[in-house]
N, C-alpha and C. Protein backbone atom coordinates (compact mmCIF):
# COMPACT_ATOMS: atom_id res chain seq x y z
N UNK A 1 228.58 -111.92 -37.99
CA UNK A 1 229.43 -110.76 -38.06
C UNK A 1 228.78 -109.63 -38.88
N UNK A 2 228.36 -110.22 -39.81
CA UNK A 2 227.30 -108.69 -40.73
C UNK A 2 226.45 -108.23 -39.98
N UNK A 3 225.90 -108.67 -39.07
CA UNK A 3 225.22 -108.17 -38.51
C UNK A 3 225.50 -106.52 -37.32
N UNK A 4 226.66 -107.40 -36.95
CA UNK A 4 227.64 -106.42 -36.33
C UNK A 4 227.47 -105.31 -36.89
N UNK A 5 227.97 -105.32 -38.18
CA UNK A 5 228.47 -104.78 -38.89
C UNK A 5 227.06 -103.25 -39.36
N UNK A 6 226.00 -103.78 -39.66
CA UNK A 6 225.01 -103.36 -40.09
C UNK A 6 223.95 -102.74 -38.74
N UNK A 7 224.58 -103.05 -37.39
CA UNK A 7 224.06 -102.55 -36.35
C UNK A 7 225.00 -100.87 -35.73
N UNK A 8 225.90 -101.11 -36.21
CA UNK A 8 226.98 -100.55 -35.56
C UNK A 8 226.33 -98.88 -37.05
N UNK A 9 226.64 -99.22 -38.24
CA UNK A 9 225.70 -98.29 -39.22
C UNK A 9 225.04 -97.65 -38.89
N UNK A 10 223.87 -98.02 -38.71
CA UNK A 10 222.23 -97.93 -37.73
C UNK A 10 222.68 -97.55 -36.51
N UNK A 11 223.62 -97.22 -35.70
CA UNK A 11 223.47 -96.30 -34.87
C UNK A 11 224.28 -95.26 -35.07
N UNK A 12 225.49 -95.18 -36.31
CA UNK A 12 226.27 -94.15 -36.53
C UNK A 12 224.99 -93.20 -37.12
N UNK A 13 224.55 -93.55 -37.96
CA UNK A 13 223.22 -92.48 -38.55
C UNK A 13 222.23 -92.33 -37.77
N UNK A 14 221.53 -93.05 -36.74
CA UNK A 14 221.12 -92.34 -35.82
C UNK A 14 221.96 -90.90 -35.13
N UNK A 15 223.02 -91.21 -34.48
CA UNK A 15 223.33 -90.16 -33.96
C UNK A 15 223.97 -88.93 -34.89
N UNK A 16 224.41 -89.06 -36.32
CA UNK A 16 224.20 -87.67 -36.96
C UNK A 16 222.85 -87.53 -37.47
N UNK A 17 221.85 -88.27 -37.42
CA UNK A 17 220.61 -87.40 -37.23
C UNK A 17 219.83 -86.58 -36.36
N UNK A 18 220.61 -87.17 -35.37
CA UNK A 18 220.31 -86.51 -33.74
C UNK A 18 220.98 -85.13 -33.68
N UNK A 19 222.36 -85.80 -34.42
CA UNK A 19 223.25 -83.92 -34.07
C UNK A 19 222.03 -83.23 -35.23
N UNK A 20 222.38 -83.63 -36.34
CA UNK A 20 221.85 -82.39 -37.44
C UNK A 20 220.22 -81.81 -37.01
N UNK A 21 219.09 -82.68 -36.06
CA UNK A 21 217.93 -82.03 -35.62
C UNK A 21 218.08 -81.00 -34.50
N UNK A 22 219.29 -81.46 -33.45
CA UNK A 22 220.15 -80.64 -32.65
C UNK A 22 220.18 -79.18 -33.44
N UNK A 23 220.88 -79.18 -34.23
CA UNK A 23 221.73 -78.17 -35.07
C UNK A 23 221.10 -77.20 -35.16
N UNK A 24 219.67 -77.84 -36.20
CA UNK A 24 219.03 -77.08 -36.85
C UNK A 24 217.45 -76.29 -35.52
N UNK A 25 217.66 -77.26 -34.47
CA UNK A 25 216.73 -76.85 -33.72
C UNK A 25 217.36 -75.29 -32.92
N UNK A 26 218.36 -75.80 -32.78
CA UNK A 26 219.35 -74.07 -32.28
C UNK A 26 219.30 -73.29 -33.24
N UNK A 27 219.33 -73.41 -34.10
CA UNK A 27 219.02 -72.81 -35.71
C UNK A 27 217.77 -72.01 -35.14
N UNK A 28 216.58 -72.85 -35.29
CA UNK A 28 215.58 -71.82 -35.29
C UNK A 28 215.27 -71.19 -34.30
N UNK A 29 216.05 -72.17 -33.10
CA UNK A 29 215.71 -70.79 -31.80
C UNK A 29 216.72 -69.96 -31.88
N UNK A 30 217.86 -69.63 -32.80
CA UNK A 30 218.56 -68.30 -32.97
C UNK A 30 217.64 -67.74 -33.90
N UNK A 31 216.77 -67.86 -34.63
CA UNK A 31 215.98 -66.98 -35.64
C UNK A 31 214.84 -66.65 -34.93
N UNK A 32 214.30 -67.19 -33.95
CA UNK A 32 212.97 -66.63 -33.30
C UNK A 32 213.47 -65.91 -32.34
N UNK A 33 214.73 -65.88 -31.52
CA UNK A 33 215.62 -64.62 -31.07
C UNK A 33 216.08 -63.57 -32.13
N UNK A 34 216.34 -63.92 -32.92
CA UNK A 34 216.56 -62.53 -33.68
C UNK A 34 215.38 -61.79 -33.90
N UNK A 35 214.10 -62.30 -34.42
CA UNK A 35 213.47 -62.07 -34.87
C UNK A 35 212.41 -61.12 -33.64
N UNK A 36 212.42 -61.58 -32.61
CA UNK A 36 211.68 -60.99 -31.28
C UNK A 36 212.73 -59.49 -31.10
N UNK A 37 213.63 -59.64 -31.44
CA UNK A 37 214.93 -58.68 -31.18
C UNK A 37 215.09 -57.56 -31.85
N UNK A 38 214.34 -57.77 -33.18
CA UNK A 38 214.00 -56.55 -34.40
C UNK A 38 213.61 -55.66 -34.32
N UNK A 39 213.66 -54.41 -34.06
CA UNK A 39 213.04 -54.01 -34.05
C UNK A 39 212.08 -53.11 -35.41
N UNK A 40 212.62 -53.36 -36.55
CA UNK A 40 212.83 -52.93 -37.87
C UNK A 40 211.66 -53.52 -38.38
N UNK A 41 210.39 -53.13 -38.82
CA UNK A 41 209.26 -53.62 -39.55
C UNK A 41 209.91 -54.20 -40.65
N UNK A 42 210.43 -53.62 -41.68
CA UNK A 42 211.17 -54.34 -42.96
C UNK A 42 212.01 -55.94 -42.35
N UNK A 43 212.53 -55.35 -41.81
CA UNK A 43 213.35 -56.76 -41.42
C UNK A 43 213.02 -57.73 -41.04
N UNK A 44 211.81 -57.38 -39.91
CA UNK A 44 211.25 -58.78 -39.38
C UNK A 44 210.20 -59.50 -40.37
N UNK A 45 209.42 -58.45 -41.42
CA UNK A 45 208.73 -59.21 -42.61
C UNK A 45 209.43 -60.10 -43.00
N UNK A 46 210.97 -60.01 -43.23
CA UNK A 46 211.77 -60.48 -44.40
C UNK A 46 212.10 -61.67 -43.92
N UNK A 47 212.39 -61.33 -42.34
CA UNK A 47 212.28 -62.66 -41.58
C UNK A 47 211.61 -63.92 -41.76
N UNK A 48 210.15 -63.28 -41.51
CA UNK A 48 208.88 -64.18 -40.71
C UNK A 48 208.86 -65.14 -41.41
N UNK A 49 208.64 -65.55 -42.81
CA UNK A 49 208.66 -66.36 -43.65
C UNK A 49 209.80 -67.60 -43.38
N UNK A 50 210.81 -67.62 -43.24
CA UNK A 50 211.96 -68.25 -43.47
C UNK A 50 212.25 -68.84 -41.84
N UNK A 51 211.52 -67.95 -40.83
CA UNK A 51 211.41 -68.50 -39.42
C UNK A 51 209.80 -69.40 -39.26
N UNK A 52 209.33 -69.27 -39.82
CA UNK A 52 208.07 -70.11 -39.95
C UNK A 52 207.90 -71.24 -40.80
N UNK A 53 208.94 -71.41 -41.97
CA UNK A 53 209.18 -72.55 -42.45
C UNK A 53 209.64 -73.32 -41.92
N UNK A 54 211.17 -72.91 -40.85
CA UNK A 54 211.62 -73.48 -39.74
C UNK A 54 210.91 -74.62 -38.82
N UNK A 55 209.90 -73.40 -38.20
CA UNK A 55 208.75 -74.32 -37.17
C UNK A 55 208.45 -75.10 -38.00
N UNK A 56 207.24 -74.73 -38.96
CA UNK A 56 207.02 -76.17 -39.78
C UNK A 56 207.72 -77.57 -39.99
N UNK A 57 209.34 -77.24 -40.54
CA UNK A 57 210.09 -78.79 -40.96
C UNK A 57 210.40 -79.21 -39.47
N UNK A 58 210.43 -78.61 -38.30
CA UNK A 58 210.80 -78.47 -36.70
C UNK A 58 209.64 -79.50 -36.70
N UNK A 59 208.28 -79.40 -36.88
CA UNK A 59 206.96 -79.66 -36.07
C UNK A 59 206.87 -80.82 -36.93
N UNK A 60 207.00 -80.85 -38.44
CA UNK A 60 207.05 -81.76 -39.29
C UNK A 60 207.35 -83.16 -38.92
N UNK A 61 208.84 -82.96 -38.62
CA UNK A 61 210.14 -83.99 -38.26
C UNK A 61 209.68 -84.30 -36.62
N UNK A 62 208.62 -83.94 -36.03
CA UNK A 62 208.54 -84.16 -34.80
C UNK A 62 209.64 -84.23 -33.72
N UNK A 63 210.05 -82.94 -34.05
CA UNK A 63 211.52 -82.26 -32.99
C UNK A 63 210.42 -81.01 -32.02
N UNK A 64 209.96 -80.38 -32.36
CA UNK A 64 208.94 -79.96 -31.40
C UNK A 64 207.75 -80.30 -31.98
N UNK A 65 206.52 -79.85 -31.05
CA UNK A 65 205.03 -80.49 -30.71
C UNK A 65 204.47 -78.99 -31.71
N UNK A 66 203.93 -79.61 -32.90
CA UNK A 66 203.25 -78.78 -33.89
C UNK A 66 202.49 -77.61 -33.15
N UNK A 67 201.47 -78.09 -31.89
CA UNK A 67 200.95 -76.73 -30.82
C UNK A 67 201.89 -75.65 -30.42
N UNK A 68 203.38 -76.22 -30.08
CA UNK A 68 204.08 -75.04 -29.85
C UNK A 68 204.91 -74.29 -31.10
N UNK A 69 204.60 -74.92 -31.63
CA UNK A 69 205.05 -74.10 -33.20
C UNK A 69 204.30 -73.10 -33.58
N UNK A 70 202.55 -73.87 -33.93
CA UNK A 70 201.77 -72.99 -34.07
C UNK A 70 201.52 -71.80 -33.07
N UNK A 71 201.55 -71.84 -32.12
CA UNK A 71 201.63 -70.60 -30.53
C UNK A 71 203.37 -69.75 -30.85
N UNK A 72 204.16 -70.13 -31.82
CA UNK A 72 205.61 -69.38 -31.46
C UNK A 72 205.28 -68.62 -33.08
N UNK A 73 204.64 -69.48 -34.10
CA UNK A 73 204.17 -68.52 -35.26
C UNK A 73 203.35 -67.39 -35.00
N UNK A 74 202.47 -67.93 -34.74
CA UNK A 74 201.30 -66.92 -33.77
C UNK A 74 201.72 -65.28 -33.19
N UNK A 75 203.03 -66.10 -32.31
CA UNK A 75 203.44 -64.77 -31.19
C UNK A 75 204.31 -64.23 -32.41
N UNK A 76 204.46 -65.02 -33.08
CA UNK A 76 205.98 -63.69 -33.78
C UNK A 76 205.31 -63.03 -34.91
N UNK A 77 204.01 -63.37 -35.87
CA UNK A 77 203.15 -62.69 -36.81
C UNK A 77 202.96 -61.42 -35.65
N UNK A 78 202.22 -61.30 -34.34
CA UNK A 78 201.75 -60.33 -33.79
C UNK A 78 202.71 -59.54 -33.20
N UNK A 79 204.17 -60.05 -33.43
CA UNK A 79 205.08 -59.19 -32.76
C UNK A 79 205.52 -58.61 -34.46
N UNK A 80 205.33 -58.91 -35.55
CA UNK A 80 205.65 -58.04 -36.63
C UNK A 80 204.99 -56.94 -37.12
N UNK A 81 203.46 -57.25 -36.64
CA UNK A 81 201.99 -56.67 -37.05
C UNK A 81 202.32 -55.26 -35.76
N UNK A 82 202.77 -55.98 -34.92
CA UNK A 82 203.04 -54.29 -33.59
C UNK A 82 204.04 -53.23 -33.62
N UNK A 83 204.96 -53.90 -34.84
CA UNK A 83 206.08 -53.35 -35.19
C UNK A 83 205.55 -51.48 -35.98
């Protein structure tokens, strides 16, 4: 029966880890939409930082593939630099 017990656990925390990588993955694709959306040099500086930490704990936690992180940092430094 503990066992039960200790299986049934182990999948309740699986799946709020699933929502909260969920969460936070909409998270950063609402900040790399805002951020493409700026048109404000000040603003998107103030941004870039705090949307690129994002990708990182994103690429980190292996919720996306570190290549497309690095290619979505990439595009959004050169979309601040054109600003």
């Amino acid at each position: 029966m503990a066992n039960h017990k200790s299986s049934k656990k182990r999948i309740r925390q699986s799946i709020t880890k699933r929502a909260h990588n969920r969460l936070y993955h909409k998270t950063a694709r609402n900040a790399v939409k805002a951020l493409r959306n700026t048109s404000e040099k000040s603003a998107a500086e103030a941004l870039l930082p705090k949307v690129t930490s994002m990708l990182d704990k994103l690429a980190k936690h292996n919720i996306i593939h570190k290549n497309k992180a690095g290619n979505l940092k990439g595009a959004l430094q050169l979309h601040v630099n054109a600003l």
